[in-house]
C-alpha atoms as a PDB file:
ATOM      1  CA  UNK A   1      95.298 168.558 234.843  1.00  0.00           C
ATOM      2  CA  UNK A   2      96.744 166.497 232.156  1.00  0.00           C
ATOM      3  CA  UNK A   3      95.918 167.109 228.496  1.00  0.00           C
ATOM      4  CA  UNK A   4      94.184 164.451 226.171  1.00  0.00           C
ATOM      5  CA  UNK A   5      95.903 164.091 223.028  1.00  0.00           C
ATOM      6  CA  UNK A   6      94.123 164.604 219.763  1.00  0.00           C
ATOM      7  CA  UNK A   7      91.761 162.044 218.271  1.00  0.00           C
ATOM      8  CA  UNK A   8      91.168 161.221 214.793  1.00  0.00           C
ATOM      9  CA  UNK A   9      88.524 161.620 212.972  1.00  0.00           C
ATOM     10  CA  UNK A  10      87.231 160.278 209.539  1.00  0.00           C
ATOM     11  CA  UNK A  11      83.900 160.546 207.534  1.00  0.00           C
ATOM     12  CA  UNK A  12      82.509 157.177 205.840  1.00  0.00           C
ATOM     13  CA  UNK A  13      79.341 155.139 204.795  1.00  0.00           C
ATOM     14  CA  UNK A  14      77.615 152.941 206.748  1.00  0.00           C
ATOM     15  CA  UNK A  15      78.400 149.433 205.205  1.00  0.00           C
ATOM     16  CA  UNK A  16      76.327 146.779 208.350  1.00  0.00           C
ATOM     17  CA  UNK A  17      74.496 147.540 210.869  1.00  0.00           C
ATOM     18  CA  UNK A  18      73.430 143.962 211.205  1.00  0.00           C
ATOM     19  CA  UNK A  19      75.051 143.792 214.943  1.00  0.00           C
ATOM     20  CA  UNK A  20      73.931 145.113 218.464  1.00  0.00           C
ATOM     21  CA  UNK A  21      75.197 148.497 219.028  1.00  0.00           C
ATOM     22  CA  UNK A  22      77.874 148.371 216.232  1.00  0.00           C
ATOM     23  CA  UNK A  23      78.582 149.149 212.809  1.00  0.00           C
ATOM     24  CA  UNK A  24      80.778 149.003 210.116  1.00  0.00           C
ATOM     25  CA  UNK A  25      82.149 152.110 208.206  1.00  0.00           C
ATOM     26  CA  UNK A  26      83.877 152.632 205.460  1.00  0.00           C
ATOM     27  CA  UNK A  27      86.352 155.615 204.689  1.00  0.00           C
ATOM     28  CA  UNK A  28      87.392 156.293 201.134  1.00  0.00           C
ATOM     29  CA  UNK A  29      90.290 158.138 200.595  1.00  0.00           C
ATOM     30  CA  UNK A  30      92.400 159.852 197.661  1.00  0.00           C
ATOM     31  CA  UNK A  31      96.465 158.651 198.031  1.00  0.00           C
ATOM     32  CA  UNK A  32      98.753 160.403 195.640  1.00  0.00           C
ATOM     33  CA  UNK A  33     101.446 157.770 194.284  1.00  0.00           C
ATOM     34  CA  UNK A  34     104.885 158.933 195.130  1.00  0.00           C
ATOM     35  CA  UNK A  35     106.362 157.894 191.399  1.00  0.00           C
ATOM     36  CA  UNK A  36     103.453 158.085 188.850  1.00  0.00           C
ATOM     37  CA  UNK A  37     102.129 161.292 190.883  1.00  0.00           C
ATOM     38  CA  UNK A  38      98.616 159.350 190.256  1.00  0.00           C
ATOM     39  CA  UNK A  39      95.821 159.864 192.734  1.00  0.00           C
ATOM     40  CA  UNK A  40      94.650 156.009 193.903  1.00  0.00           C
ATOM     41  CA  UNK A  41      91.564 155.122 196.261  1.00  0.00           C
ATOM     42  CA  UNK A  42      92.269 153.639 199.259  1.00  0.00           C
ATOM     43  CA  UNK A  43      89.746 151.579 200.965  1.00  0.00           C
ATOM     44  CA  UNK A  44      89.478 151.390 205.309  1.00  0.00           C
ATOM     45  CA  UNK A  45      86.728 149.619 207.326  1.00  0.00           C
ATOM     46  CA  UNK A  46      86.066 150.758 210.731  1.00  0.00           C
ATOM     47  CA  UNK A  47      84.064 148.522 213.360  1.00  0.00           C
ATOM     48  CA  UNK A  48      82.344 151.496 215.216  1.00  0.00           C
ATOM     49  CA  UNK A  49      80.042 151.941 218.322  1.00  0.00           C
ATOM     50  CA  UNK A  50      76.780 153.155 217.758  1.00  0.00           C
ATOM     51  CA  UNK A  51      74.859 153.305 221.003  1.00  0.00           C
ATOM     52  CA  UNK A  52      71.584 153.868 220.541  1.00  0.00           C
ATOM     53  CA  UNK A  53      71.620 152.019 217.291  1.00  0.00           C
ATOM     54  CA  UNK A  54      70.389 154.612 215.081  1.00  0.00           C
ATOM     55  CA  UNK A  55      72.637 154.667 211.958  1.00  0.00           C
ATOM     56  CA  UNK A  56      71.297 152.494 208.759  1.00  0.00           C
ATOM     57  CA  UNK A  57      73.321 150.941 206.084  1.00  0.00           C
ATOM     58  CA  UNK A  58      74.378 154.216 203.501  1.00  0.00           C
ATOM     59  CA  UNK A  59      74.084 156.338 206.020  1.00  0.00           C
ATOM     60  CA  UNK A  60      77.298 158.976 205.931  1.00  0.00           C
ATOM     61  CA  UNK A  61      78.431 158.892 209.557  1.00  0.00           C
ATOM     62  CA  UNK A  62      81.142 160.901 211.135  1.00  0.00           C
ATOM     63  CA  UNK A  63      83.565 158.578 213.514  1.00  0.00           C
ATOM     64  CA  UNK A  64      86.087 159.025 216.384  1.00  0.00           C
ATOM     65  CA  UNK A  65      88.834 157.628 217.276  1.00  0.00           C
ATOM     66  CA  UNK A  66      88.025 156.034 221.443  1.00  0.00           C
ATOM     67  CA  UNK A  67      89.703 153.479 223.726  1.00  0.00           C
ATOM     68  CA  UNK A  68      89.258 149.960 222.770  1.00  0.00           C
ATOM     69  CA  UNK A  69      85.737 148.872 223.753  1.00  0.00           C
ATOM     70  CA  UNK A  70      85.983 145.304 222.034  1.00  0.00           C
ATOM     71  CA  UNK A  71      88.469 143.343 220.395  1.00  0.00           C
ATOM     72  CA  UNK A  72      87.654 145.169 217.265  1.00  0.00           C
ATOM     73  CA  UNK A  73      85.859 148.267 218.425  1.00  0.00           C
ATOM     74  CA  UNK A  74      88.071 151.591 218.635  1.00  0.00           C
ATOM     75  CA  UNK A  75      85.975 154.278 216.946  1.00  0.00           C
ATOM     76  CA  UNK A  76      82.734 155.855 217.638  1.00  0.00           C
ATOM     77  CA  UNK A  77      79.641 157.319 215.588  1.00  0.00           C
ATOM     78  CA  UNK A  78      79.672 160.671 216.713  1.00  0.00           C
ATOM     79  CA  UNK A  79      77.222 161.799 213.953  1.00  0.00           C
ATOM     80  CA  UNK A  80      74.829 161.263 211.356  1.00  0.00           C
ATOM     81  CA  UNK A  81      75.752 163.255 208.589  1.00  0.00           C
ATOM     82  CA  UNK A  82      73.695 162.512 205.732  1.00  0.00           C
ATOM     83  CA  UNK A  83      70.670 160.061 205.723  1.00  0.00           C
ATOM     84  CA  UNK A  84      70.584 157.133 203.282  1.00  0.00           C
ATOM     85  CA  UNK A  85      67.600 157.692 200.673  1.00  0.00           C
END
């Protein structure tokens, strides 16, 4: 049996959920810079599949990396982790 290899996985907000069965995430993240040794935010947007349509825009999600499913689409909502108020 051959092994699957390990998938990423990132935590972000909920951003649009304006489309059919996708949204958009985005993942913050803290970079330290190699010279100045100064911790700078880095910004990445995810186009995610969300089958049954349930997250909402703030929502904190929890994404994972898949095979393509779209042109764009090659992570997907795995869970809701914090509602949006």
């Amino acid at each position: 049996m051959k092994k699957r290899g390990l998938r990423k996985k990132r935590v972000g907000i909920v951003l649009s959920n304006k489309m059919d069965k996708t949204t958009v995430v985005r993942v913050d993240r803290l970079v330290k810079h190699s010279l100045y040794k100064k911790y700078i935010r880095r910004r990445v947007k995810y186009v995610c599949h969300d089958e049954q349509n349930q997250c909402r825009t703030g929502d904190k999600v929890a994404i994972i990396e898949t095979r393509p499913l779209s042109k764009m689409k090659r992570w997907r909502v795995t869970q809701i982790v914090e509602k949006a108020v």
